[in-house]
PDB file of N, CA and C in Angstrom:
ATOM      1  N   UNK A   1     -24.285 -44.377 -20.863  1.00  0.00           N
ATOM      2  CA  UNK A   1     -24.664 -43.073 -21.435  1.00  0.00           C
ATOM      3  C   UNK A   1     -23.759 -41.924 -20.973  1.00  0.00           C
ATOM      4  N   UNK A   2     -23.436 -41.678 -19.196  1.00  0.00           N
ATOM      5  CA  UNK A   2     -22.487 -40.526 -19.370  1.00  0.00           C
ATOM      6  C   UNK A   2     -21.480 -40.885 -20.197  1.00  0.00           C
ATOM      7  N   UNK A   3     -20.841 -41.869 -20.251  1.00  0.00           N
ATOM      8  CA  UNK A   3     -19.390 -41.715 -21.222  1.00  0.00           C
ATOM      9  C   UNK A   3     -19.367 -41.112 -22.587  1.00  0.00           C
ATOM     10  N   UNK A   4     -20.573 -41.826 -22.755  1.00  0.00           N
ATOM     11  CA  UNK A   4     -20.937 -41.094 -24.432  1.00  0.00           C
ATOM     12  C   UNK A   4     -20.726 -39.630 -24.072  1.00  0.00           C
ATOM     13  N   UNK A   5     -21.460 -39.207 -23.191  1.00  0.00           N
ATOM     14  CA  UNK A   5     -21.627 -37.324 -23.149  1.00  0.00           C
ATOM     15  C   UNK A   5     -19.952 -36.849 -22.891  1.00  0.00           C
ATOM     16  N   UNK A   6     -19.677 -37.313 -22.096  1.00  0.00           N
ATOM     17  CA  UNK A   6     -17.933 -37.335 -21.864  1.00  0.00           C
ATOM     18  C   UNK A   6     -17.329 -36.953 -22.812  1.00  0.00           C
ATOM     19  N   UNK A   7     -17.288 -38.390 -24.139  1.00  0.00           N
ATOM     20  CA  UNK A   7     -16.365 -38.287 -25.117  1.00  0.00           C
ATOM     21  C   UNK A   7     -16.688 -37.265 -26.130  1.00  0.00           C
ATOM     22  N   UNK A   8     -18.149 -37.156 -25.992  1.00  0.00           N
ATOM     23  CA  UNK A   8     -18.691 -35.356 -26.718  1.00  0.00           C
ATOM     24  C   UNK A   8     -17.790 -34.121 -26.229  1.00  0.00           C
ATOM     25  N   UNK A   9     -17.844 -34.240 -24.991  1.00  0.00           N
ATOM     26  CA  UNK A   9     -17.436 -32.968 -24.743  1.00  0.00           C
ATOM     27  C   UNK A   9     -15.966 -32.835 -24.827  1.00  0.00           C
ATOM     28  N   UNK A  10     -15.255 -33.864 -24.674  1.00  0.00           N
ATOM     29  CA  UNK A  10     -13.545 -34.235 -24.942  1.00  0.00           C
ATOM     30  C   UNK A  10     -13.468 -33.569 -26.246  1.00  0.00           C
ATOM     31  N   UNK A  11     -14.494 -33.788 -27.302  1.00  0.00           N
ATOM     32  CA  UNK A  11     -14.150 -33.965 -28.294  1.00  0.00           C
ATOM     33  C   UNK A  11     -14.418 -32.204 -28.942  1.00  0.00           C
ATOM     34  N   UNK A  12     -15.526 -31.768 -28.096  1.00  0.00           N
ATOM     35  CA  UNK A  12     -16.004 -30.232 -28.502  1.00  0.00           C
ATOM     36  C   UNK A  12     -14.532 -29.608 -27.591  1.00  0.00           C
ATOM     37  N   UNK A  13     -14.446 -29.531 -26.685  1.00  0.00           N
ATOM     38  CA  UNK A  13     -13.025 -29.055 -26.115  1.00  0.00           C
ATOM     39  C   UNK A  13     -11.729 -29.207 -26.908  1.00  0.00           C
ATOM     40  N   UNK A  14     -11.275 -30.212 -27.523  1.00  0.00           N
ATOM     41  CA  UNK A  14     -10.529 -30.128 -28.427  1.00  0.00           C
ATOM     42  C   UNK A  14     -10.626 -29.839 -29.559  1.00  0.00           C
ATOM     43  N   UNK A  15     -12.149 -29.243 -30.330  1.00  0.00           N
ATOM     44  CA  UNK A  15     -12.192 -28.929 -31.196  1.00  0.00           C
ATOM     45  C   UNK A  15     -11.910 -26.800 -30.944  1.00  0.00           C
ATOM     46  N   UNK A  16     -12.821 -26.769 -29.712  1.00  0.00           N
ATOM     47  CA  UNK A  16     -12.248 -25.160 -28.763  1.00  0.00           C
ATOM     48  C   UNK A  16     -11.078 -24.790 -29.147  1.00  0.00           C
ATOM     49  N   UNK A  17     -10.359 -25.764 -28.700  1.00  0.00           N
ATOM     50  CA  UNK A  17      -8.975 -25.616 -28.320  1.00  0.00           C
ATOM     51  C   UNK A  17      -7.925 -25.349 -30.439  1.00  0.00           C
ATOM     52  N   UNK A  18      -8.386 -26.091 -30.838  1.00  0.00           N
ATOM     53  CA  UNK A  18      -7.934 -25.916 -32.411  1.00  0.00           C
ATOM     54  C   UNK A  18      -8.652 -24.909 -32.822  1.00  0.00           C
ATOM     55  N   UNK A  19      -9.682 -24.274 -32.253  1.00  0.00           N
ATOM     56  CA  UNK A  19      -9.991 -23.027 -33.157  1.00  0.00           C
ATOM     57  C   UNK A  19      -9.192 -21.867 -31.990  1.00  0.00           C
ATOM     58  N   UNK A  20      -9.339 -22.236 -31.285  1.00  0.00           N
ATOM     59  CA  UNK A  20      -8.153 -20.738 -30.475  1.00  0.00           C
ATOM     60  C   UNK A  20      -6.769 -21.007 -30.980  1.00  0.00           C
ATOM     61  N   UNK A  21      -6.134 -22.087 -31.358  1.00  0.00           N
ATOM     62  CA  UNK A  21      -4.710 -22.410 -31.411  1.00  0.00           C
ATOM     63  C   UNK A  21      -4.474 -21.677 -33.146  1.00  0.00           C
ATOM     64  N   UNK A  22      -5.994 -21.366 -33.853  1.00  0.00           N
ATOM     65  CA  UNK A  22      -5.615 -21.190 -35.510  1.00  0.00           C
ATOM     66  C   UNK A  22      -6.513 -19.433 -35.181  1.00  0.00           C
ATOM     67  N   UNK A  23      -6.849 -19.320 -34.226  1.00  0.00           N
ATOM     68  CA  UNK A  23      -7.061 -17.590 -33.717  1.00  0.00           C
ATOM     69  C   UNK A  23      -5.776 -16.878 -33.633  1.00  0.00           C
ATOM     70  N   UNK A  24      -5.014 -18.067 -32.999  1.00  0.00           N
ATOM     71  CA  UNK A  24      -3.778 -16.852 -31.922  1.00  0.00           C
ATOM     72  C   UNK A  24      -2.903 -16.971 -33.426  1.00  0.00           C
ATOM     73  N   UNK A  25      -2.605 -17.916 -34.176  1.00  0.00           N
ATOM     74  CA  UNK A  25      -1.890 -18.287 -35.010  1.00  0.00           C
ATOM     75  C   UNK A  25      -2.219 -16.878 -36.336  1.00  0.00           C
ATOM     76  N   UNK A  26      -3.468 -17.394 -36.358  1.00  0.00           N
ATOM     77  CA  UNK A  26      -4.220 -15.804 -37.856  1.00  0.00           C
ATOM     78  C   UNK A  26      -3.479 -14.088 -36.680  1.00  0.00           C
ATOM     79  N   UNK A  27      -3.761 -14.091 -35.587  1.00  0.00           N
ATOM     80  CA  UNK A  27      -3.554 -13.266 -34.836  1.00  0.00           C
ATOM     81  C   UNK A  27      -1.900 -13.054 -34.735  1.00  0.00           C
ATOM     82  N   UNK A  28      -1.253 -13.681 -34.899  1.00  0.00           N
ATOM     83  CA  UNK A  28       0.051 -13.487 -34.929  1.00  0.00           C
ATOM     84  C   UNK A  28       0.822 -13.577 -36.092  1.00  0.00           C
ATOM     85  N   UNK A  29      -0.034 -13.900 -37.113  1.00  0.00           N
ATOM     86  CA  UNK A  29       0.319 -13.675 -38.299  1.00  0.00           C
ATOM     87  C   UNK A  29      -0.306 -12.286 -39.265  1.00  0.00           C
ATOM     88  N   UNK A  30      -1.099 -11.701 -38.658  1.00  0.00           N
ATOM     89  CA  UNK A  30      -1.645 -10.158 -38.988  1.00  0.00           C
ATOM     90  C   UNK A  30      -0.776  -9.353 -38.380  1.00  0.00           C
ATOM     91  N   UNK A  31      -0.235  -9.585 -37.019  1.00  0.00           N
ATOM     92  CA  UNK A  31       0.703  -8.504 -36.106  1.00  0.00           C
ATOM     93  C   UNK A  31       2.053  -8.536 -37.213  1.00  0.00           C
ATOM     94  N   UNK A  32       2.158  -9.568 -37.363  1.00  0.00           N
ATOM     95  CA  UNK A  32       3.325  -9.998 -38.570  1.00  0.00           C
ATOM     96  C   UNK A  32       3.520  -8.897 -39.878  1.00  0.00           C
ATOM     97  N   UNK A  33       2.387  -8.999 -40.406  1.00  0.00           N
ATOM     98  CA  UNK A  33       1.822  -8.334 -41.645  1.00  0.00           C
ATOM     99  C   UNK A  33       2.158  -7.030 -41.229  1.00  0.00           C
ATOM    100  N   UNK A  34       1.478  -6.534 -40.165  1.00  0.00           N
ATOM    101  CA  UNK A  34       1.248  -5.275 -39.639  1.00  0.00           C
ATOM    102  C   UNK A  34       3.135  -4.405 -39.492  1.00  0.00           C
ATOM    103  N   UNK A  35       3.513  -5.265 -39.139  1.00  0.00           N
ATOM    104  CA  UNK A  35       4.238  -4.769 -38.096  1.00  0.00           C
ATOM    105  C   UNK A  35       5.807  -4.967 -39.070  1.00  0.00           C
ATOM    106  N   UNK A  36       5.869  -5.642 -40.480  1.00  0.00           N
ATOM    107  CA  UNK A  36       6.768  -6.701 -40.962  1.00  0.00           C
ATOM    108  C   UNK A  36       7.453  -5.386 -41.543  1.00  0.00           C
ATOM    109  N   UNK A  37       6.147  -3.713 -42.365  1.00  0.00           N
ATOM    110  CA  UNK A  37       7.169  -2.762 -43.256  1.00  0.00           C
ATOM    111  C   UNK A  37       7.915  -2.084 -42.105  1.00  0.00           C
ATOM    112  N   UNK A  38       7.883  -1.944 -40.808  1.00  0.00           N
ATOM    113  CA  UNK A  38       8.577  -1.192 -40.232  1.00  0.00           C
ATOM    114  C   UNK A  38       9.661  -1.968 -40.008  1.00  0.00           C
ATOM    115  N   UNK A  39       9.817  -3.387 -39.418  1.00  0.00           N
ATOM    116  CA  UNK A  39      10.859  -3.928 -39.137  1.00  0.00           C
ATOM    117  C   UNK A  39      11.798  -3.907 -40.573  1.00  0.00           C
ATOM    118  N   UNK A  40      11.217  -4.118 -41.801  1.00  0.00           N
ATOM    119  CA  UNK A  40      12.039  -4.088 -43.088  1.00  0.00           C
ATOM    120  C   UNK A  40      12.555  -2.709 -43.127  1.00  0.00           C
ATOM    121  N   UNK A  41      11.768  -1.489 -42.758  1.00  0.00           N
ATOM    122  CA  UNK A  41      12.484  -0.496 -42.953  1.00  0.00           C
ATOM    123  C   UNK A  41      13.401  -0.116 -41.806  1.00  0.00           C
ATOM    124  N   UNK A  42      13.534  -0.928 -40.685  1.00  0.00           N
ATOM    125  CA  UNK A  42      14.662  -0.297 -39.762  1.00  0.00           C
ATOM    126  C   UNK A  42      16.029  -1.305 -40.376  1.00  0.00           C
ATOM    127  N   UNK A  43      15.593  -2.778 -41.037  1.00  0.00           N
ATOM    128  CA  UNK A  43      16.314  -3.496 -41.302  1.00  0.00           C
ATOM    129  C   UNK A  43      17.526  -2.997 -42.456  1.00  0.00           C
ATOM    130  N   UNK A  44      16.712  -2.441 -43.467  1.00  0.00           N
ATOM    131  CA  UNK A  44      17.265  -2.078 -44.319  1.00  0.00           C
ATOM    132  C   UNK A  44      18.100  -1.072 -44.294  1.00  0.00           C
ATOM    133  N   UNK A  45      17.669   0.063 -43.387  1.00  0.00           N
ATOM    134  CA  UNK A  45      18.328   1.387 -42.696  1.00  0.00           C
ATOM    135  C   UNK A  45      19.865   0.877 -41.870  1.00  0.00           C
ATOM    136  N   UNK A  46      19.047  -0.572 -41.279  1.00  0.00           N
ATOM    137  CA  UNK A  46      20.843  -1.378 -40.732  1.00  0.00           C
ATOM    138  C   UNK A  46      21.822  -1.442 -41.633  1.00  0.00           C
ATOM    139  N   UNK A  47      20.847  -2.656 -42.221  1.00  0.00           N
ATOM    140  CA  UNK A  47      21.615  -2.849 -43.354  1.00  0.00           C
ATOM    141  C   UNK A  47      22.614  -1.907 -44.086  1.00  0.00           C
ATOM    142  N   UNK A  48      22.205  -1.079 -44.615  1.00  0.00           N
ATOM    143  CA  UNK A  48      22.730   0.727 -45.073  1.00  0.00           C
ATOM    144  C   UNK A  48      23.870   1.356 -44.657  1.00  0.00           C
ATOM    145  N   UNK A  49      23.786   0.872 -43.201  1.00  0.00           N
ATOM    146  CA  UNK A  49      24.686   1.657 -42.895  1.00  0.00           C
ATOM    147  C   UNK A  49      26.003   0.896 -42.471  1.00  0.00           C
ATOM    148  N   UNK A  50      25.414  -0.329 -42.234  1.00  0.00           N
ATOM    149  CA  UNK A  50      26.505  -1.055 -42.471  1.00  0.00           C
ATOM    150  C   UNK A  50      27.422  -1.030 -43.391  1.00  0.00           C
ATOM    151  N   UNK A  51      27.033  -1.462 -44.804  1.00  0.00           N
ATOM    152  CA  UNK A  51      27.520  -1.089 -45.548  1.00  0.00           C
ATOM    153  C   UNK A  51      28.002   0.130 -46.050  1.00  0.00           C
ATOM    154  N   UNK A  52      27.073   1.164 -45.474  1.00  0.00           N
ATOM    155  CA  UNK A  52      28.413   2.982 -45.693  1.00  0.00           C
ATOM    156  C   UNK A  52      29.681   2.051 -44.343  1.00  0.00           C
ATOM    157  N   UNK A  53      29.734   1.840 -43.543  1.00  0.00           N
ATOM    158  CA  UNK A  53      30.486   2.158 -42.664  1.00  0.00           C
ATOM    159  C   UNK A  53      32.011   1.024 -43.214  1.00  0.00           C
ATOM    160  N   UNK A  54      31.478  -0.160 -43.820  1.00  0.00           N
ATOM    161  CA  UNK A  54      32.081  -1.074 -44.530  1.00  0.00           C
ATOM    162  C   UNK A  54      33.273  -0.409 -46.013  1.00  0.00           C
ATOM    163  N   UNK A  55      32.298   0.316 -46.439  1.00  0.00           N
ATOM    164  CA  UNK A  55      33.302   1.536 -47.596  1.00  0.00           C
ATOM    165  C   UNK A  55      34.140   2.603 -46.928  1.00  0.00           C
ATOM    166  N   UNK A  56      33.742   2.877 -45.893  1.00  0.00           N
ATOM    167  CA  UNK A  56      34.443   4.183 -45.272  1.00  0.00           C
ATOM    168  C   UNK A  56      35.283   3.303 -44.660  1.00  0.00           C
ATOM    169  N   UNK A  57      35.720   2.111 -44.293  1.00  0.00           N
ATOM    170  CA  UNK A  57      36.388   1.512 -43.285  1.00  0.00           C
ATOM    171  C   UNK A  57      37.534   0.926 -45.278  1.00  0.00           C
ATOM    172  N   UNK A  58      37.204   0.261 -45.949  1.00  0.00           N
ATOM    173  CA  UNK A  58      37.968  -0.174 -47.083  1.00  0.00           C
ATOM    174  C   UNK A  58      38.618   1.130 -47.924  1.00  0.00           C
ATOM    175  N   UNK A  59      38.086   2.602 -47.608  1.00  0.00           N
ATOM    176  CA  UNK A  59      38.717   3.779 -48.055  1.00  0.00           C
ATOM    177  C   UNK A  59      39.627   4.016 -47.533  1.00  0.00           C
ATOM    178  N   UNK A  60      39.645   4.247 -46.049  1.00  0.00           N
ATOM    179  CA  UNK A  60      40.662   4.108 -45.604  1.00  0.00           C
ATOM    180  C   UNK A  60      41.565   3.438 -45.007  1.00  0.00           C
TER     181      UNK A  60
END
């Protein structure tokens, strides 16, 4: 009989463990969401100026 209770609880612990592993996962995929228009808008602002600096460099 303990083993039985054992392999219960092995089994509720690894089920713990897959709902925190798809928490941190939803959780790091909202920071994502959150966080994705600013990185696009500094990206693009790179981007930008790269390319001015790319024309001003082929002008002259």
């Amino acid at each position: 009989m303990p083993q039985k209770t054992n392999i219960n609880n092995s089994n509720t612990a690894i089920k713990v463990f897959n709902i925190q592993k798809k928490a941190i996962k939803y959780s790091l995929l909202s920071t994502a969401v959150l966080f994705s228009p600013i990185f696009y808008l500094f990206y693009s602002k790179a981007l930008f100026s790269k390319i001015q600096s790319r024309r001003f460099v082929m002008l002259a």
